[in-house]
Protein backbone atom coordinates (compact mmCIF):
# COMPACT_ATOMS: atom_id res chain seq x y z
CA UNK A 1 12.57 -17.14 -13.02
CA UNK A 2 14.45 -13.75 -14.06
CA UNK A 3 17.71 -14.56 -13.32
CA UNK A 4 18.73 -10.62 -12.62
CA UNK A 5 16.59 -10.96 -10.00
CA UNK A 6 18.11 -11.02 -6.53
CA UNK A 7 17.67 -13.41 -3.79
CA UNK A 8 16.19 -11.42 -1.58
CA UNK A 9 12.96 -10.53 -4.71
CA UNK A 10 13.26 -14.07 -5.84
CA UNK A 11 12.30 -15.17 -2.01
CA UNK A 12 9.80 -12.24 -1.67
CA UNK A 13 7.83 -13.47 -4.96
CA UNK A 14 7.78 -17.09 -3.40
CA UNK A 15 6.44 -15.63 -0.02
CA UNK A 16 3.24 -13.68 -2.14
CA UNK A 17 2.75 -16.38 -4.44
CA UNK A 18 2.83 -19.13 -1.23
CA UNK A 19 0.14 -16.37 1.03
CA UNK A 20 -1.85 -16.01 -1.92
CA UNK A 21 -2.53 -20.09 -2.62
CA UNK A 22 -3.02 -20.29 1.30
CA UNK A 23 -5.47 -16.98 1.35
CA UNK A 24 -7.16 -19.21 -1.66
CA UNK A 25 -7.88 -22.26 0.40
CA UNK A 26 -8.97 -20.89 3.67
CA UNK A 27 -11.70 -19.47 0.89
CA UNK A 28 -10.56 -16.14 0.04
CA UNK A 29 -10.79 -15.09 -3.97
CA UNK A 30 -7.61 -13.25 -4.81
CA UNK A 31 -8.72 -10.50 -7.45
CA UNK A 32 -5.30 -8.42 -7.72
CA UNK A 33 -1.82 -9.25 -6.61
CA UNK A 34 1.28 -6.28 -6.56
CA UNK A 35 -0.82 -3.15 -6.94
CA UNK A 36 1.81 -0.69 -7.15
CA UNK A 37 1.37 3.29 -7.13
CA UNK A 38 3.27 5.76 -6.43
CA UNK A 39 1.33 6.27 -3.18
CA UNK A 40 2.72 2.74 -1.91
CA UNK A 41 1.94 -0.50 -2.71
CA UNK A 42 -0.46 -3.72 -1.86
CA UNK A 43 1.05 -7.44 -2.23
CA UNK A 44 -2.23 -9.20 -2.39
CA UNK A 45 -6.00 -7.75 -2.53
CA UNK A 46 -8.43 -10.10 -2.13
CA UNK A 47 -12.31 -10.63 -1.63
CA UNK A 48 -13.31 -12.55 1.94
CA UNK A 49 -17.35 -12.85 1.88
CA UNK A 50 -18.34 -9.41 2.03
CA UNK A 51 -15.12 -7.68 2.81
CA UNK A 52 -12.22 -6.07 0.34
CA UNK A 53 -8.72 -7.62 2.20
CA UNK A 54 -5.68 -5.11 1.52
CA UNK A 55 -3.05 -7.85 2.60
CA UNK A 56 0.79 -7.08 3.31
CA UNK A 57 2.75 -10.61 3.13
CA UNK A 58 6.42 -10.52 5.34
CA UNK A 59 8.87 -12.92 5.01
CA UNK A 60 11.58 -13.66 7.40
CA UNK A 61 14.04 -16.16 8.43
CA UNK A 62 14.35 -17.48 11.70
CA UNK A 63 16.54 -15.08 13.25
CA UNK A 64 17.18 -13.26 16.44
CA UNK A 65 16.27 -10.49 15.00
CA UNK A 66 12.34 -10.97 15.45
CA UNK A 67 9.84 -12.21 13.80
CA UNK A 68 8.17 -10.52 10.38
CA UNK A 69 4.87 -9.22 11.82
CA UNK A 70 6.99 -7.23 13.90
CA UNK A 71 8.10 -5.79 10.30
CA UNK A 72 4.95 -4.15 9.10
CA UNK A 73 5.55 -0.85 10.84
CA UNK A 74 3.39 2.50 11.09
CA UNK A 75 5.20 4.09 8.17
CA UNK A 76 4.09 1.11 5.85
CA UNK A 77 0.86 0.67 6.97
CA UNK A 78 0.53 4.67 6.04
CA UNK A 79 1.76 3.53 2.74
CA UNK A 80 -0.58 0.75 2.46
CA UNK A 81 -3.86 2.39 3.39
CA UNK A 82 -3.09 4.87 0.82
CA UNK A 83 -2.45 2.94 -1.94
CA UNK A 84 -5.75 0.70 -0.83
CA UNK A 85 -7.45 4.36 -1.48
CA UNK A 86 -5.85 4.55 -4.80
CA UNK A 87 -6.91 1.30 -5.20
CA UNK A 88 -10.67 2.20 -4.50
CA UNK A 89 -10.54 5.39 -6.56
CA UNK A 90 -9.39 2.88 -9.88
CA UNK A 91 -11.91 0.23 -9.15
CA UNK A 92 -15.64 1.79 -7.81
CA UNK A 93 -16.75 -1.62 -8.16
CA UNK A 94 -16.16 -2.22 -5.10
CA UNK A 95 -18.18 -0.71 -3.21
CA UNK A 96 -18.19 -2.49 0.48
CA UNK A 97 -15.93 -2.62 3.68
CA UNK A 98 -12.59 -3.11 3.66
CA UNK A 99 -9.56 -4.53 6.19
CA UNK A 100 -6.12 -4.72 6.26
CA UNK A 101 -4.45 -7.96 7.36
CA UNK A 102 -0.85 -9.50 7.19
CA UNK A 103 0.21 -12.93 6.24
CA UNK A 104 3.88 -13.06 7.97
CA UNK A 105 5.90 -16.15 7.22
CA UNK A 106 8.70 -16.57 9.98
CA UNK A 107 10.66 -19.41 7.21
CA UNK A 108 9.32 -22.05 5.06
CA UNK A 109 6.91 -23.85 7.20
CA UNK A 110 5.30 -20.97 9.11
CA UNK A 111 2.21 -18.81 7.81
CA UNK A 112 0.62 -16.65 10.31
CA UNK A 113 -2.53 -14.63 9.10
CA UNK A 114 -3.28 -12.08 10.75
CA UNK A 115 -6.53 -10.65 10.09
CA UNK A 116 -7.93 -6.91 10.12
CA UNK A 117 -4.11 -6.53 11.45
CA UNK A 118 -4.56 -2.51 11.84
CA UNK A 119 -6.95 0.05 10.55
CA UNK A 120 -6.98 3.63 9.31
């Protein structure tokens, strides 16, 4: 690993890297991972039978504080579903329905997917 990265980017990699091998074995075929524009950006897209999945992954630590699903808010779903539409405009491949779900891990041992999470 980098090692100017910080703690907080080298845990956030870990976190996509760890949703995207679980996304893969519940069956899912990951087809682009940190699509970045300047509309927003998308940690993992991937293809679930017929379906596009726009998927936001959340890390947190056990804490007080709540837990990370609580941390996908209406500003960065905004963000999300507009950088998906980016997305669609780069690739016209793909030309079928789409979904937006969240993998939030609340520490090491906890995944929670959360499919079709919210919509535009």
């Amino acid at each position: 690993m980098d090692p100017s990265r910080t703690l907080k980017q080298k845990r956030g990699s870990w976190a996509e890297q760890s949703a995207a091998s679980y996304l893969e074995r519940l069956g899912l075929r990951i087809v682009a991972q940190n699509f970045r524009c300047k509309l927003g950006e998308i940690d993992i897209i991937a293809v679930d039978g017929k379906q596009l999945v726009f998927t936001e992954v959340r890390y947190r630590t056990p804490s007080q504080f709540g837990i990370a699903a609580e941390t996908v808010t209406y500003r960065k779903q905004q963000r999300t579903i507009k950088a998906a539409l980016r997305y669609l405009q780069q690739n016209p491949q793909w030309q079928t329905t789409c979904r937006f779900d969240v993998v939030a891990m609340d520490g090491i041992n906890s995944i929670n997917w959360i499919k079709d999470a919210y919509r535009p």
